[in-house]
Protein backbone atom coordinates (compact mmCIF):
# COMPACT_ATOMS: atom_id res chain seq x y z
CA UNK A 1 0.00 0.00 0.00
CA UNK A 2 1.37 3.34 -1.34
CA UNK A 3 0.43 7.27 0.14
CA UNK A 4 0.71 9.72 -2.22
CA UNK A 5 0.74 13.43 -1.04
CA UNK A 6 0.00 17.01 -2.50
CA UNK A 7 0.62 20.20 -0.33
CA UNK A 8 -2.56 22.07 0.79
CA UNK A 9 -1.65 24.58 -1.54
CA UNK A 10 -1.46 22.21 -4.43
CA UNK A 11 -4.84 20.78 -3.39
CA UNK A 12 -6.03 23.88 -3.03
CA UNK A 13 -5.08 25.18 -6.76
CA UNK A 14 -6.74 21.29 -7.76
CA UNK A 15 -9.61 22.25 -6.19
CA UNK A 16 -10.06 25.99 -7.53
CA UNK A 17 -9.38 24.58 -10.43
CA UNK A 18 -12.06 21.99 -10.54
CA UNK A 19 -14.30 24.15 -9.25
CA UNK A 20 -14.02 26.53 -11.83
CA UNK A 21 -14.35 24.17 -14.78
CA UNK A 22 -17.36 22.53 -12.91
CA UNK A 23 -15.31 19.51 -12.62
CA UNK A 24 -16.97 16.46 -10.65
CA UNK A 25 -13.48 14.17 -11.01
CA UNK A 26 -9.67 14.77 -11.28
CA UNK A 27 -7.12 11.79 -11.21
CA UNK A 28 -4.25 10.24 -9.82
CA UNK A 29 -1.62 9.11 -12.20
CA UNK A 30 1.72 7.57 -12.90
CA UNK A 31 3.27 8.22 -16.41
CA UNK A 32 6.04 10.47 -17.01
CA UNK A 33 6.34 11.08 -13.54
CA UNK A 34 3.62 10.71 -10.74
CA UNK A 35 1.09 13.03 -10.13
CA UNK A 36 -2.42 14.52 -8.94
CA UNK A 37 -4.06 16.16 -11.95
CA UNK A 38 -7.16 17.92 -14.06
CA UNK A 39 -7.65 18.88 -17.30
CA UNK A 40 -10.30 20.92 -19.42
CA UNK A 41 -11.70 22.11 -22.47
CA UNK A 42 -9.55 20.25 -25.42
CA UNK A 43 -6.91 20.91 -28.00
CA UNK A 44 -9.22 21.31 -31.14
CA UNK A 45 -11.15 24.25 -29.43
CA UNK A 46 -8.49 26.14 -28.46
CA UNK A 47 -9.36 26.40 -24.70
CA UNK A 48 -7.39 22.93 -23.33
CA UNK A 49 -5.98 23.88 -19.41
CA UNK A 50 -5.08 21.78 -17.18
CA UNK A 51 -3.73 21.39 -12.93
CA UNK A 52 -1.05 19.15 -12.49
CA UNK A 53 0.63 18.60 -9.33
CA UNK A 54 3.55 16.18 -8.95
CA UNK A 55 3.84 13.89 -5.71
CA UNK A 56 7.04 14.54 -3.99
CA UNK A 57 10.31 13.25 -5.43
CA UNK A 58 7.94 12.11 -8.48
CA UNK A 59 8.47 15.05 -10.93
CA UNK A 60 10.90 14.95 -14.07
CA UNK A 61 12.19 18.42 -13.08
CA UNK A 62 12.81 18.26 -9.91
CA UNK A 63 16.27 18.48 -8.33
CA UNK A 64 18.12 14.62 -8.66
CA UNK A 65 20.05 15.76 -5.83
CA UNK A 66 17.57 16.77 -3.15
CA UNK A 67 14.57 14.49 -4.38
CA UNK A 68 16.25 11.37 -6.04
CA UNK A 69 15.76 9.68 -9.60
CA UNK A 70 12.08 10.85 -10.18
CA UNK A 71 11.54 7.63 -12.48
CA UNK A 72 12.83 5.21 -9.30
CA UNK A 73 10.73 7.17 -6.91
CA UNK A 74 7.43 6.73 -9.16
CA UNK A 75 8.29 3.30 -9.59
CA UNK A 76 8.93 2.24 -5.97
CA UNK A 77 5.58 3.94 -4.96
CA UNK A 78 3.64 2.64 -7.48
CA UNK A 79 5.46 -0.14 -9.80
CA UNK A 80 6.12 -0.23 -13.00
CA UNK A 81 3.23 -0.12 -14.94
CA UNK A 82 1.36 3.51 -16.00
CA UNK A 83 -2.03 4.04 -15.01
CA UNK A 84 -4.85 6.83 -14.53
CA UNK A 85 -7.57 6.91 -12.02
CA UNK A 86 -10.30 9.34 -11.76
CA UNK A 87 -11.54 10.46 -8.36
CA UNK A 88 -14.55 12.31 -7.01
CA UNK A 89 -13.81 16.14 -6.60
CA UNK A 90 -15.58 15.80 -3.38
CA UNK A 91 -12.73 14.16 -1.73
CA UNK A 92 -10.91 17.66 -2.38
CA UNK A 93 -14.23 19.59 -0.79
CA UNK A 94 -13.76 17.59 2.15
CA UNK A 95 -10.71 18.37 2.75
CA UNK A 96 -11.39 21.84 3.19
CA UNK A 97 -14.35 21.51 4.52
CA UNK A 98 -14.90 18.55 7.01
CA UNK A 99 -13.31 19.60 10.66
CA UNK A 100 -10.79 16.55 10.63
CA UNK A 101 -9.30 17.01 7.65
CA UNK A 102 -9.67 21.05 7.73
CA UNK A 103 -6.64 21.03 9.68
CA UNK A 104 -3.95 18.61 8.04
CA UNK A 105 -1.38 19.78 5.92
CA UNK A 106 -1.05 17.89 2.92
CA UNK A 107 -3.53 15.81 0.83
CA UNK A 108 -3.17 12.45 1.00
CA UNK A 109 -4.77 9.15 -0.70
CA UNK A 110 -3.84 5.33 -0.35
CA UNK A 111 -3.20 3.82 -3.07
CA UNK A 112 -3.04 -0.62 -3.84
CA UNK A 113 -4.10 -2.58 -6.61
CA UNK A 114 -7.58 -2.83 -6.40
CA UNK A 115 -8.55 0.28 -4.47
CA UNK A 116 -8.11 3.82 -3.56
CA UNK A 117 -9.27 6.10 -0.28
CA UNK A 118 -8.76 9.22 1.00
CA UNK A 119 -6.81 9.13 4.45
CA UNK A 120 -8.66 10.75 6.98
């Protein structure tokens, strides 16, 4: 079992985000890199955007030094394989909203093979 972890303020710009593009999912996902994500609109119509927020030591720019090999990082939380999940954008309300979580610091799901939840 794997946690993966945003900052509140990288939740919070996933959330805005969402929000303003009347969004009811976003996603979890492990490609180039590992990362907490949205996207909108689309390429053809000119008005594609997107929210993309790496997991720590799981971006492709990140600093080697201080963070490690992003691609070993990915893979040891996650294995080897690339995958995309969606998830409700009412996990992200909560976490603003609900008293518990109001008052954590950073964003976290659980992550295994066969299931996802959001750590309370």
């Amino acid at each position: 079992m794997t946690t993966a972890s945003i900052t509140r303020e990288q939740a919070k710009a996933l959330y805005e985000f969402c929000t303003k593009n009347n969004l009811d999912e976003w996603f979890i996902a492990k490609d180039h890199g590992a990362y907490f994500g949205a996207t909108a609109g689309s390429n053809n119509a000119g008005n594609f955007s997107n929210s993309i927020h790496y997991i720590k030591g799981c971006n492709p720019d990140q600093d080697e030094e201080k963070e490690g090999d992003w691609y070993d990082n990915a893979h040891d939380k996650f294995g080897g394989d690339d995958f995309g999940i969606h998830l409700p954008t009412s996990w992200l309300k909560a976490f603003f909203t609900d008293e518990t979580l109001s008052k954590k610091r950073n964003f976290s799901i659980r992550v295994n093979k066969s299931s996802v939840s959001l750590i309370c």
